[in-house]
PDB file of N, CA and C in Angstrom:
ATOM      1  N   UNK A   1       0.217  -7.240  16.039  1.00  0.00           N
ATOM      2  CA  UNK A   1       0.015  -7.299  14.604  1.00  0.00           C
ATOM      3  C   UNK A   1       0.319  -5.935  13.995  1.00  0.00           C
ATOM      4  N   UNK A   2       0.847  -6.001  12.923  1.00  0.00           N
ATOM      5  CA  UNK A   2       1.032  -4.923  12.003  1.00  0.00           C
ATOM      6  C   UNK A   2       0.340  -4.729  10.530  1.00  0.00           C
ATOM      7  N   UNK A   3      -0.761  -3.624  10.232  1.00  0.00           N
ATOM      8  CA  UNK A   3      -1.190  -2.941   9.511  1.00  0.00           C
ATOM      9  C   UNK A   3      -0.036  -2.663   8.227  1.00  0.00           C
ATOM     10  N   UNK A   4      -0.010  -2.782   6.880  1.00  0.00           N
ATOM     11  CA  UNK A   4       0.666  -2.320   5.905  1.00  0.00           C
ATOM     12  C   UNK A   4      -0.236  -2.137   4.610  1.00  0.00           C
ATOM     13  N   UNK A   5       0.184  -1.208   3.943  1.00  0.00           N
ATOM     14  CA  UNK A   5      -0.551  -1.244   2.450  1.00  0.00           C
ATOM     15  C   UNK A   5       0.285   0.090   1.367  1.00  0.00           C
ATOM     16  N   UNK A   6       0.404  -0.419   0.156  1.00  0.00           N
ATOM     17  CA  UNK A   6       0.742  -0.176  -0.386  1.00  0.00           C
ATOM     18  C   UNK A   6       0.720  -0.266  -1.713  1.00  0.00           C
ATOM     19  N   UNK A   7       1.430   0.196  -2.685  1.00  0.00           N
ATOM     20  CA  UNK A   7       1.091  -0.101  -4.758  1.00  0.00           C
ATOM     21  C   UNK A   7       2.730  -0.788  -5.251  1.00  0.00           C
ATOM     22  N   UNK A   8       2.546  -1.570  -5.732  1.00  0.00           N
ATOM     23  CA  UNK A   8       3.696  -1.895  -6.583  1.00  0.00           C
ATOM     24  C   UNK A   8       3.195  -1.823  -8.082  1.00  0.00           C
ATOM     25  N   UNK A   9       4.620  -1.375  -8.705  1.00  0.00           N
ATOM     26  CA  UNK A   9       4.531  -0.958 -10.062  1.00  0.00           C
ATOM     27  C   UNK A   9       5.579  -2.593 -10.517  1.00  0.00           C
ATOM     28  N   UNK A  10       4.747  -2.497 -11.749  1.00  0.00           N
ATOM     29  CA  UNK A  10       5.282  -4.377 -12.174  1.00  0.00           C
ATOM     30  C   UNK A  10       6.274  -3.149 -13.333  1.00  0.00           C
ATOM     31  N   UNK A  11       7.402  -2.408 -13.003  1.00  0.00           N
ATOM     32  CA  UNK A  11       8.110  -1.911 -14.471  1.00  0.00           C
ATOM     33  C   UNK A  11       8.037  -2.885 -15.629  1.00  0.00           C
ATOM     34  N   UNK A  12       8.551  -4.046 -15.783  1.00  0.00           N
ATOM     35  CA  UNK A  12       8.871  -4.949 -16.783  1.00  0.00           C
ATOM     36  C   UNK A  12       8.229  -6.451 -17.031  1.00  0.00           C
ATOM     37  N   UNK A  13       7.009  -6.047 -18.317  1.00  0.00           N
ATOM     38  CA  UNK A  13       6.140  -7.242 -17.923  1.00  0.00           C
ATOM     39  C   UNK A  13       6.821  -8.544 -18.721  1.00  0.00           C
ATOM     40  N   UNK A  14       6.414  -9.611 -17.690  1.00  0.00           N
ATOM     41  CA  UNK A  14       6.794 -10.587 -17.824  1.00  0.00           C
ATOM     42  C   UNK A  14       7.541 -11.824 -17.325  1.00  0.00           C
ATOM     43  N   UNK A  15       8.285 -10.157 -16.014  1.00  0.00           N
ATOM     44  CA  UNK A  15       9.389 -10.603 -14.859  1.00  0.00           C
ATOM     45  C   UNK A  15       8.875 -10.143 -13.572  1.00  0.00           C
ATOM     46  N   UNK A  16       9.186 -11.703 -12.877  1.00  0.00           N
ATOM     47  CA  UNK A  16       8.019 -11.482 -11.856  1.00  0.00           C
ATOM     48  C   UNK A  16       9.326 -10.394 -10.937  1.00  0.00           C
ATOM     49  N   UNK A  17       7.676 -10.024 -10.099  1.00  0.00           N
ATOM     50  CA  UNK A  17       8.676  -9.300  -9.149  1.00  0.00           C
ATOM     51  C   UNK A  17       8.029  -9.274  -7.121  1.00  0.00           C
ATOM     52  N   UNK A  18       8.945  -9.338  -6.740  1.00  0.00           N
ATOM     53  CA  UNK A  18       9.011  -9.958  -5.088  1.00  0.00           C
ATOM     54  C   UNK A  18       8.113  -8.512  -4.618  1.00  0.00           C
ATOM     55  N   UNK A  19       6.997  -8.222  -3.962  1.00  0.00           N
ATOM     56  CA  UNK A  19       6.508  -7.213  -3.265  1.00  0.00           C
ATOM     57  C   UNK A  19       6.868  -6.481  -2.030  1.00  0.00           C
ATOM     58  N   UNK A  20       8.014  -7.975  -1.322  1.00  0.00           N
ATOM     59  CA  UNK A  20       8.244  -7.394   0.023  1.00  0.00           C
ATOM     60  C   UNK A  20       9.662  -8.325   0.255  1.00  0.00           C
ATOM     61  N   UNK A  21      10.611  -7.932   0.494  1.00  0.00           N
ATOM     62  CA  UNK A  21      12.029  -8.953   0.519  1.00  0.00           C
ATOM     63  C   UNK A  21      11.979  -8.921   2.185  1.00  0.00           C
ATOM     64  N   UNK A  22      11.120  -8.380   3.083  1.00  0.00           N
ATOM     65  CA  UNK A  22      11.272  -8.747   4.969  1.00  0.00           C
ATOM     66  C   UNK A  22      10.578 -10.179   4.840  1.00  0.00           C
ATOM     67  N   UNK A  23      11.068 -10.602   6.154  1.00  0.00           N
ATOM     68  CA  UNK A  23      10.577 -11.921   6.382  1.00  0.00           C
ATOM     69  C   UNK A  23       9.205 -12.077   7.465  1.00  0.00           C
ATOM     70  N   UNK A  24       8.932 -11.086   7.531  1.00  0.00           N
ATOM     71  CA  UNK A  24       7.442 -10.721   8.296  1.00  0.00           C
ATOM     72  C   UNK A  24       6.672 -11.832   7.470  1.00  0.00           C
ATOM     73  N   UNK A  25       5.699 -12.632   8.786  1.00  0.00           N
ATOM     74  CA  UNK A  25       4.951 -13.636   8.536  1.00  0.00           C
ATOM     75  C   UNK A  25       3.632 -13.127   8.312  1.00  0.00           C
ATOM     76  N   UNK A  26       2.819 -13.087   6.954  1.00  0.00           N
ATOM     77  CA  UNK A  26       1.356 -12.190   6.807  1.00  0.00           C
ATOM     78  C   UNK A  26       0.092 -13.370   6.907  1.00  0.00           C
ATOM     79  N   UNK A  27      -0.525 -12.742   7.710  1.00  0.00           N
ATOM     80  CA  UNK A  27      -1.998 -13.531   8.155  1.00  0.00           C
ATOM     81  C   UNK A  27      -2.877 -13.220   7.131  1.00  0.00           C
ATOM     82  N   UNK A  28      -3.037 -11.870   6.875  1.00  0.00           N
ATOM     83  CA  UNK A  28      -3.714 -11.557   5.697  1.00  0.00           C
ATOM     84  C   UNK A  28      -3.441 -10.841   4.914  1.00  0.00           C
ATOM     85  N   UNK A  29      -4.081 -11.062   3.595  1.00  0.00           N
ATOM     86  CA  UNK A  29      -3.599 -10.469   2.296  1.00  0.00           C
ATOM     87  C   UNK A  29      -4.680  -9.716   1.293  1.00  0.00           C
ATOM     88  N   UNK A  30      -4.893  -8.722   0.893  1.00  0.00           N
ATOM     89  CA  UNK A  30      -5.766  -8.412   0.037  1.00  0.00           C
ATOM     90  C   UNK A  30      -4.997  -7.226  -1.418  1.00  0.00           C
ATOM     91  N   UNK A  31      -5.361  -8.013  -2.367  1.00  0.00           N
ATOM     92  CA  UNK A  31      -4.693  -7.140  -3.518  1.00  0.00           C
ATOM     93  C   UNK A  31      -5.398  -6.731  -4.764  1.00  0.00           C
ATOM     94  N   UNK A  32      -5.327  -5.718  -5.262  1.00  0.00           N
ATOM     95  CA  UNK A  32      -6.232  -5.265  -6.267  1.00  0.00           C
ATOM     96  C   UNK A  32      -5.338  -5.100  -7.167  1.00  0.00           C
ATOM     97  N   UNK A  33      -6.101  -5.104  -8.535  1.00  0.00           N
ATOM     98  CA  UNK A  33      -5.303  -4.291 -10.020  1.00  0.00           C
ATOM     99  C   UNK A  33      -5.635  -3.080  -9.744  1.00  0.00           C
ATOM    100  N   UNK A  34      -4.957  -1.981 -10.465  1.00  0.00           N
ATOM    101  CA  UNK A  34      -5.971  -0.951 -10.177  1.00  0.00           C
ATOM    102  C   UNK A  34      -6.390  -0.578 -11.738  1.00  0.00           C
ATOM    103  N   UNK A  35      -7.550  -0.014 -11.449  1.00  0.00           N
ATOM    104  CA  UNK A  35      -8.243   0.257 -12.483  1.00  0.00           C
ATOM    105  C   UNK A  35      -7.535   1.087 -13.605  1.00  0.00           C
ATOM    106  N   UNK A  36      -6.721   1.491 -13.824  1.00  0.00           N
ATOM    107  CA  UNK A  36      -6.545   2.446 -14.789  1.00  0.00           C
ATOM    108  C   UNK A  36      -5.401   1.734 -15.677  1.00  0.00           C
ATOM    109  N   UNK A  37      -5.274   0.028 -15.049  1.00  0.00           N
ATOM    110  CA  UNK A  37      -3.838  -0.617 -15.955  1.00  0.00           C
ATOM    111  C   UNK A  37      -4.576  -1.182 -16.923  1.00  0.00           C
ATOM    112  N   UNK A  38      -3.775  -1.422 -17.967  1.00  0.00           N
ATOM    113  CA  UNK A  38      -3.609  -1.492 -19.750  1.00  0.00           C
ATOM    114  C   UNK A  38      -4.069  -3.072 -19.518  1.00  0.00           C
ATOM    115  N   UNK A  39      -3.083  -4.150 -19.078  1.00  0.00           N
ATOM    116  CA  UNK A  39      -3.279  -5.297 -19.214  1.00  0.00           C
ATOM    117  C   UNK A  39      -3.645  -6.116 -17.833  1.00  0.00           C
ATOM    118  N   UNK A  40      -3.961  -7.354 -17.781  1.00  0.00           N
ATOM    119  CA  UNK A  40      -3.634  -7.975 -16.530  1.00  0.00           C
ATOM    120  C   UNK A  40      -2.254  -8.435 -15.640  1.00  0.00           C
ATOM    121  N   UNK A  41      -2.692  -8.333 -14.465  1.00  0.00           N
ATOM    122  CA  UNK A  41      -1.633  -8.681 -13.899  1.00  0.00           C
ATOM    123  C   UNK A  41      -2.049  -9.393 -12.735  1.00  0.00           C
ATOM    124  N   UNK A  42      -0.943 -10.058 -12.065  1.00  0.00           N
ATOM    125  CA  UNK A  42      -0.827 -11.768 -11.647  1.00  0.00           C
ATOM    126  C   UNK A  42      -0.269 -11.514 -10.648  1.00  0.00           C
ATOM    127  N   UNK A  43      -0.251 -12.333  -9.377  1.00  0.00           N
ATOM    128  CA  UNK A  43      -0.403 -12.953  -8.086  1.00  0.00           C
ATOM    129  C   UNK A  43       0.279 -14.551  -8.027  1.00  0.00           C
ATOM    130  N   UNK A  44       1.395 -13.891  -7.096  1.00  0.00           N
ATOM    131  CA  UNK A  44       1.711 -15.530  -6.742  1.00  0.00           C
ATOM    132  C   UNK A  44       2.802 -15.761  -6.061  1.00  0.00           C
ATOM    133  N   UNK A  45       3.990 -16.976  -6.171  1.00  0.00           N
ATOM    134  CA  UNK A  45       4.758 -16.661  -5.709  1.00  0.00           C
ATOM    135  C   UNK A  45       6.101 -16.810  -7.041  1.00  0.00           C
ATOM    136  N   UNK A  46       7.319 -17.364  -6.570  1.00  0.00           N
ATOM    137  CA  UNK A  46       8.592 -16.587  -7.562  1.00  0.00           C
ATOM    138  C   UNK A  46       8.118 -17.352  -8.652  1.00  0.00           C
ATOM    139  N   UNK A  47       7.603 -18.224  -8.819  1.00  0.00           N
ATOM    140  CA  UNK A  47       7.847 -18.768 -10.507  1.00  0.00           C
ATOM    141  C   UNK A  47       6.309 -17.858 -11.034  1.00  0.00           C
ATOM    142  N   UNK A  48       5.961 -17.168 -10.858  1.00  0.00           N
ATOM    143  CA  UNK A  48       4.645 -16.889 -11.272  1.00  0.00           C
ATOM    144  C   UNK A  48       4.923 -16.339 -12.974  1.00  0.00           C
ATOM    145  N   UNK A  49       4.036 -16.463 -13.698  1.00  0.00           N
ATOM    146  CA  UNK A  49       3.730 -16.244 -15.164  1.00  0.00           C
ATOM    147  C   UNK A  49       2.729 -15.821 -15.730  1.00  0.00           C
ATOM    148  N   UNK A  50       1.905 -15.672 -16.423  1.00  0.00           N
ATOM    149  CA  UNK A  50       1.008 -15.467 -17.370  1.00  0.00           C
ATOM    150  C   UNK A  50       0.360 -16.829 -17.377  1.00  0.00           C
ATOM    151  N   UNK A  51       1.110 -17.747 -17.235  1.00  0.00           N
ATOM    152  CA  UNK A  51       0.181 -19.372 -16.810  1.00  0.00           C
ATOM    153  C   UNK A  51       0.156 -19.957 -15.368  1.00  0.00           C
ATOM    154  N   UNK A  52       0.460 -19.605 -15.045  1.00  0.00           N
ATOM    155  CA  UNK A  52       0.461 -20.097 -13.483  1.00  0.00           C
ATOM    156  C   UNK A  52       0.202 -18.845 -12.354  1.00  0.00           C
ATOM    157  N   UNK A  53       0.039 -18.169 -12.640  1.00  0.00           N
ATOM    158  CA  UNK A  53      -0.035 -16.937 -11.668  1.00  0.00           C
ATOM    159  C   UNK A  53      -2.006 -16.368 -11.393  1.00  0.00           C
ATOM    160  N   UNK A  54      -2.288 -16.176 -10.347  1.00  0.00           N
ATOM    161  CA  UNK A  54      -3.757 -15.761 -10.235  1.00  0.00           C
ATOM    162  C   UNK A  54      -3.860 -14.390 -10.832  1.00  0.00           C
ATOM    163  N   UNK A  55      -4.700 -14.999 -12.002  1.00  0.00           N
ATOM    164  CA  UNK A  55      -4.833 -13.033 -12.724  1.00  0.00           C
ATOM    165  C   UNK A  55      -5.969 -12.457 -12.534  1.00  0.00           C
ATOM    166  N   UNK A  56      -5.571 -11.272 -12.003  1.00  0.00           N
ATOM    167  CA  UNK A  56      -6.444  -9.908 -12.071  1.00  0.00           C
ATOM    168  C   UNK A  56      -6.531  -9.178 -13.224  1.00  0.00           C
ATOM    169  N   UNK A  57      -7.563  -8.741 -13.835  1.00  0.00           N
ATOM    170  CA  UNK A  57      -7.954  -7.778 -14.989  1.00  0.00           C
ATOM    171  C   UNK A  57      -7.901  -6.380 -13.984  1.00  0.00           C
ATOM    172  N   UNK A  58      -8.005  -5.436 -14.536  1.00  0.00           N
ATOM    173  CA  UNK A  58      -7.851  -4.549 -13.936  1.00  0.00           C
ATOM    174  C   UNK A  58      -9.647  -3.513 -13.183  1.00  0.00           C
ATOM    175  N   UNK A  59      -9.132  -3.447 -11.887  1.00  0.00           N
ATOM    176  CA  UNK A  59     -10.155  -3.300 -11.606  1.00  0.00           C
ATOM    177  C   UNK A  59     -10.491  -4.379 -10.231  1.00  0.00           C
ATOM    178  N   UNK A  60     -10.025  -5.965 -10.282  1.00  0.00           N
ATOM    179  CA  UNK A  60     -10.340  -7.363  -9.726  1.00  0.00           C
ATOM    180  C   UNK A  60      -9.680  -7.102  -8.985  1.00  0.00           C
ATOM    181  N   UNK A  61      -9.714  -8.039  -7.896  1.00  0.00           N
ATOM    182  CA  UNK A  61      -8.927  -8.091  -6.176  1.00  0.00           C
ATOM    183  C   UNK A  61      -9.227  -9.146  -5.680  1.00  0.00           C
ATOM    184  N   UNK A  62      -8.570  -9.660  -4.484  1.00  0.00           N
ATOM    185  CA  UNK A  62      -8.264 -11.130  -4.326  1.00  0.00           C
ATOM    186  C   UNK A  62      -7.726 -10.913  -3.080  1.00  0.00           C
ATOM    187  N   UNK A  63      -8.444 -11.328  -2.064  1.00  0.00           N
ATOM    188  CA  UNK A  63      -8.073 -11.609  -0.302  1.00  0.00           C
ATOM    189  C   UNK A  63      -7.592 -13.057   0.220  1.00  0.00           C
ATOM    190  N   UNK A  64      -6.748 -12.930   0.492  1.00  0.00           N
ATOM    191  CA  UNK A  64      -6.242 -14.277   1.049  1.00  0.00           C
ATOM    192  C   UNK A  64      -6.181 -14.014   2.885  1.00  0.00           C
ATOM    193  N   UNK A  65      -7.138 -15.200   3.489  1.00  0.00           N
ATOM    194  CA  UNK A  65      -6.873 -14.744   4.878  1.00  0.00           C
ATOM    195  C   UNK A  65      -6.074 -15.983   5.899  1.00  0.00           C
ATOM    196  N   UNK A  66      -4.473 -15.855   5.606  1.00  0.00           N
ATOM    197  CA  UNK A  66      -4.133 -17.353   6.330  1.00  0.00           C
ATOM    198  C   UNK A  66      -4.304 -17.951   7.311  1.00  0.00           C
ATOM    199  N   UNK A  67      -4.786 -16.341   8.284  1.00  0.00           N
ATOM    200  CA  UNK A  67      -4.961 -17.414   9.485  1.00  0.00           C
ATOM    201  C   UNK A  67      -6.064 -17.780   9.843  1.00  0.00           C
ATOM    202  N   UNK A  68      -7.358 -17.701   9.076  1.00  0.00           N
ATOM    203  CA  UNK A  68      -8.741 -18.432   9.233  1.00  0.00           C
ATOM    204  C   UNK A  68      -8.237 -19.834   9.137  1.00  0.00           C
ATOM    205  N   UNK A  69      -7.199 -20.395   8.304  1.00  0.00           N
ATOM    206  CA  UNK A  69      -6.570 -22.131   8.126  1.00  0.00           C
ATOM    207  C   UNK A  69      -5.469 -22.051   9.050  1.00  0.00           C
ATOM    208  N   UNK A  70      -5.496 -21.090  10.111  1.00  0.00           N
ATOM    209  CA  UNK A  70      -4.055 -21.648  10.851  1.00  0.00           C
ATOM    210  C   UNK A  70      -3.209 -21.055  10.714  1.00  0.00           C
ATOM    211  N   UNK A  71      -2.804 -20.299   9.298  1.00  0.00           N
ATOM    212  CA  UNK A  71      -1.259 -20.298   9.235  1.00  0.00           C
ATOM    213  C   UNK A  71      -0.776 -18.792   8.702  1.00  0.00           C
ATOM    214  N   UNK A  72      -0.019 -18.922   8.165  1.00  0.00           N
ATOM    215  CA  UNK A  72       0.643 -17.820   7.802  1.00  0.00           C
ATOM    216  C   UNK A  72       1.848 -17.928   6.479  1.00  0.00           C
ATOM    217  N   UNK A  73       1.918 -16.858   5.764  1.00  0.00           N
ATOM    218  CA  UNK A  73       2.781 -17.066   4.636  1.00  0.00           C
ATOM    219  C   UNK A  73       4.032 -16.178   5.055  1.00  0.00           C
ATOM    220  N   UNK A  74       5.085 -16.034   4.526  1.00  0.00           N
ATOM    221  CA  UNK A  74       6.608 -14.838   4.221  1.00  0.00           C
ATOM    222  C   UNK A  74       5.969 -14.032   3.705  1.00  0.00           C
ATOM    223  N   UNK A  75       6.002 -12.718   4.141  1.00  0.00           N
ATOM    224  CA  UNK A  75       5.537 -12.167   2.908  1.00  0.00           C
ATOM    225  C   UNK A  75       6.598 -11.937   2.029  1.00  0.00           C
ATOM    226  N   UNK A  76       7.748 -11.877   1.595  1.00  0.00           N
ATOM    227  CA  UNK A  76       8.764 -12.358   0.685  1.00  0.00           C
ATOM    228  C   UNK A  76       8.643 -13.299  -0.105  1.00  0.00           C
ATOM    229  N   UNK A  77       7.856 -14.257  -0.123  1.00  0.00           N
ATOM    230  CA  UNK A  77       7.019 -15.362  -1.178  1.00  0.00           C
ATOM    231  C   UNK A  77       6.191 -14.678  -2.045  1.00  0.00           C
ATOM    232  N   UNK A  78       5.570 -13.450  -1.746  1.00  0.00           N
ATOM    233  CA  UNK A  78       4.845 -13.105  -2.938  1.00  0.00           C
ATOM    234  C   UNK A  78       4.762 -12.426  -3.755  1.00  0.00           C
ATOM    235  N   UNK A  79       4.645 -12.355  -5.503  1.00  0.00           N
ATOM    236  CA  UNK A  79       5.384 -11.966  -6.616  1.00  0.00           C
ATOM    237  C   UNK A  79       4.160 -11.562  -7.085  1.00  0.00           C
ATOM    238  N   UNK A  80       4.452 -10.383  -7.730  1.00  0.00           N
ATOM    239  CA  UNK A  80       3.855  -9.722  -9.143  1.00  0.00           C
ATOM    240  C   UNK A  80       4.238 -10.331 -10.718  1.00  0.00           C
ATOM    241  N   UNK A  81       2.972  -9.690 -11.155  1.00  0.00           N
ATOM    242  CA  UNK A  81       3.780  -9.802 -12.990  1.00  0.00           C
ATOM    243  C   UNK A  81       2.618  -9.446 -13.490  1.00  0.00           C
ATOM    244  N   UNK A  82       2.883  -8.621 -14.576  1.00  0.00           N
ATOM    245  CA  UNK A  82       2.099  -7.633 -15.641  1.00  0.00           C
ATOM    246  C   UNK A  82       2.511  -8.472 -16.971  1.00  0.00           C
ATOM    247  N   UNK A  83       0.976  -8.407 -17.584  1.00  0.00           N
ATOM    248  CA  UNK A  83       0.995  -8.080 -19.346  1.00  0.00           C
ATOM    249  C   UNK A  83       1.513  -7.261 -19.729  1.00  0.00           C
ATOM    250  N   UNK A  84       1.588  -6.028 -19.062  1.00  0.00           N
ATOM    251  CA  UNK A  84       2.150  -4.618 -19.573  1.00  0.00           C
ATOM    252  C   UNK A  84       2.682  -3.818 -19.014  1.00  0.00           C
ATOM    253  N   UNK A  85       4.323  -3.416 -18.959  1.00  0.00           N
ATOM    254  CA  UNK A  85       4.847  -2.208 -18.733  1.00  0.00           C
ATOM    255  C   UNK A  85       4.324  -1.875 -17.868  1.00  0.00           C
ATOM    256  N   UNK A  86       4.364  -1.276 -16.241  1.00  0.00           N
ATOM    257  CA  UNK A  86       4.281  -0.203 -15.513  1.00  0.00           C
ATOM    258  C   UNK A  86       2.181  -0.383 -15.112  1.00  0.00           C
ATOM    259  N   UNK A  87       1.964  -1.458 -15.333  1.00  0.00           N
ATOM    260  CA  UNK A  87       0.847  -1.688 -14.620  1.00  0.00           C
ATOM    261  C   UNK A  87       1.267  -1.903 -13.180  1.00  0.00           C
ATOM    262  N   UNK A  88      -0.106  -1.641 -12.207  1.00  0.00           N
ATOM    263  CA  UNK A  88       0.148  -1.528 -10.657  1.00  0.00           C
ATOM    264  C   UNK A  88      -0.291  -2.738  -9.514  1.00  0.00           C
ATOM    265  N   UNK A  89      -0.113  -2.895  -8.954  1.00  0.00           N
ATOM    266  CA  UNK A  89      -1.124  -3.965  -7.697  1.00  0.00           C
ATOM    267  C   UNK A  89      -1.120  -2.968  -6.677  1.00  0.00           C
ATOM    268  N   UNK A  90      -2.008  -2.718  -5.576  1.00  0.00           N
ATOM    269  CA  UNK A  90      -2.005  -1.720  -4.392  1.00  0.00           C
ATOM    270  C   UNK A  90      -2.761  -3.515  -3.533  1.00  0.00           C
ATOM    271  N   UNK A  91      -1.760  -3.119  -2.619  1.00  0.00           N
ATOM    272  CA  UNK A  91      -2.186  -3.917  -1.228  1.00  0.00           C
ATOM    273  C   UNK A  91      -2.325  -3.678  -0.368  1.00  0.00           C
ATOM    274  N   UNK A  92      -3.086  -4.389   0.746  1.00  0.00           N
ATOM    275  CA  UNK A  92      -3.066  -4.380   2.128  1.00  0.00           C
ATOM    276  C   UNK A  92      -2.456  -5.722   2.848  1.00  0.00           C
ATOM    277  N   UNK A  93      -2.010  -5.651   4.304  1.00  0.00           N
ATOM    278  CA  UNK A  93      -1.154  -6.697   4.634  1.00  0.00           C
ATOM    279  C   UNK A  93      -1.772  -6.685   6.285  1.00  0.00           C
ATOM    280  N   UNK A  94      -2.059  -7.760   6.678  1.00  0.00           N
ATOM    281  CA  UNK A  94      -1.791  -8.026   8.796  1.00  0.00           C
ATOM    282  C   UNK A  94      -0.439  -8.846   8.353  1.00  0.00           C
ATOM    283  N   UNK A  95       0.523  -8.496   9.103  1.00  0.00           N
ATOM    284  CA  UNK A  95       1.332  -9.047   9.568  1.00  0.00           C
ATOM    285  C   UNK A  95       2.279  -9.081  11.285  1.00  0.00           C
ATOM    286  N   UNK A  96       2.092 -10.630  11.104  1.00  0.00           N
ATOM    287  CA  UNK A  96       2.520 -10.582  12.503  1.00  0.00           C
ATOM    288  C   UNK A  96       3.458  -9.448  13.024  1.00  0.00           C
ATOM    289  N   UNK A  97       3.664  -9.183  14.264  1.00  0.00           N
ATOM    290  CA  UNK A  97       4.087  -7.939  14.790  1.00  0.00           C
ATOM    291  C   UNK A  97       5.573  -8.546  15.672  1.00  0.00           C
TER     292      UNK A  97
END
């Protein structure tokens, strides 16, 4: 297994954006807003929006653990998107090794 973590910056809100383009399969997932962004920002995969996307206010975080159900996601399936300009997500990742 492999350990990862990191911040993505959403530059342009509104357009989602891919966190990881490898095809590494992630068991677990944990993602925060970080506290110091303007608007909310969203969790999901490519069609994600302002309506369909899991939103974080800033500050909120959200663990997904796939393989307690078995499985595992791409991590290339999963997308950002900001209310605002240059808000952040910082993550952590297990991914298979």
């Amino acid at each position: 297994m492999i350990f990862d973590a990191g911040t993505t910056t959403i530059a342009t809100a509104g357009t989602e954006q891919q966190i990881s383009n490898t095809n590494n399969r992630v068991r677990w997932l944990k993602a925060k807003a970080l506290a110091a962004n303007s608007g909310i920002v969203y969790i999901g995969v490519s069609d994600i929006t302002a309506t369909n996307g899991y939103e974080l206010s800033a500050g909120n975080e959200i663990e997904l653990n796939f393989a307690d159900t078995g499985g595992t996601i791409l991590w290339s399936a999963v997308y950002v998107d900001a209310a605002t300009n240059g808000d952040k997500v910082c993550w952590a990742v297990i991914l298979d090794g």
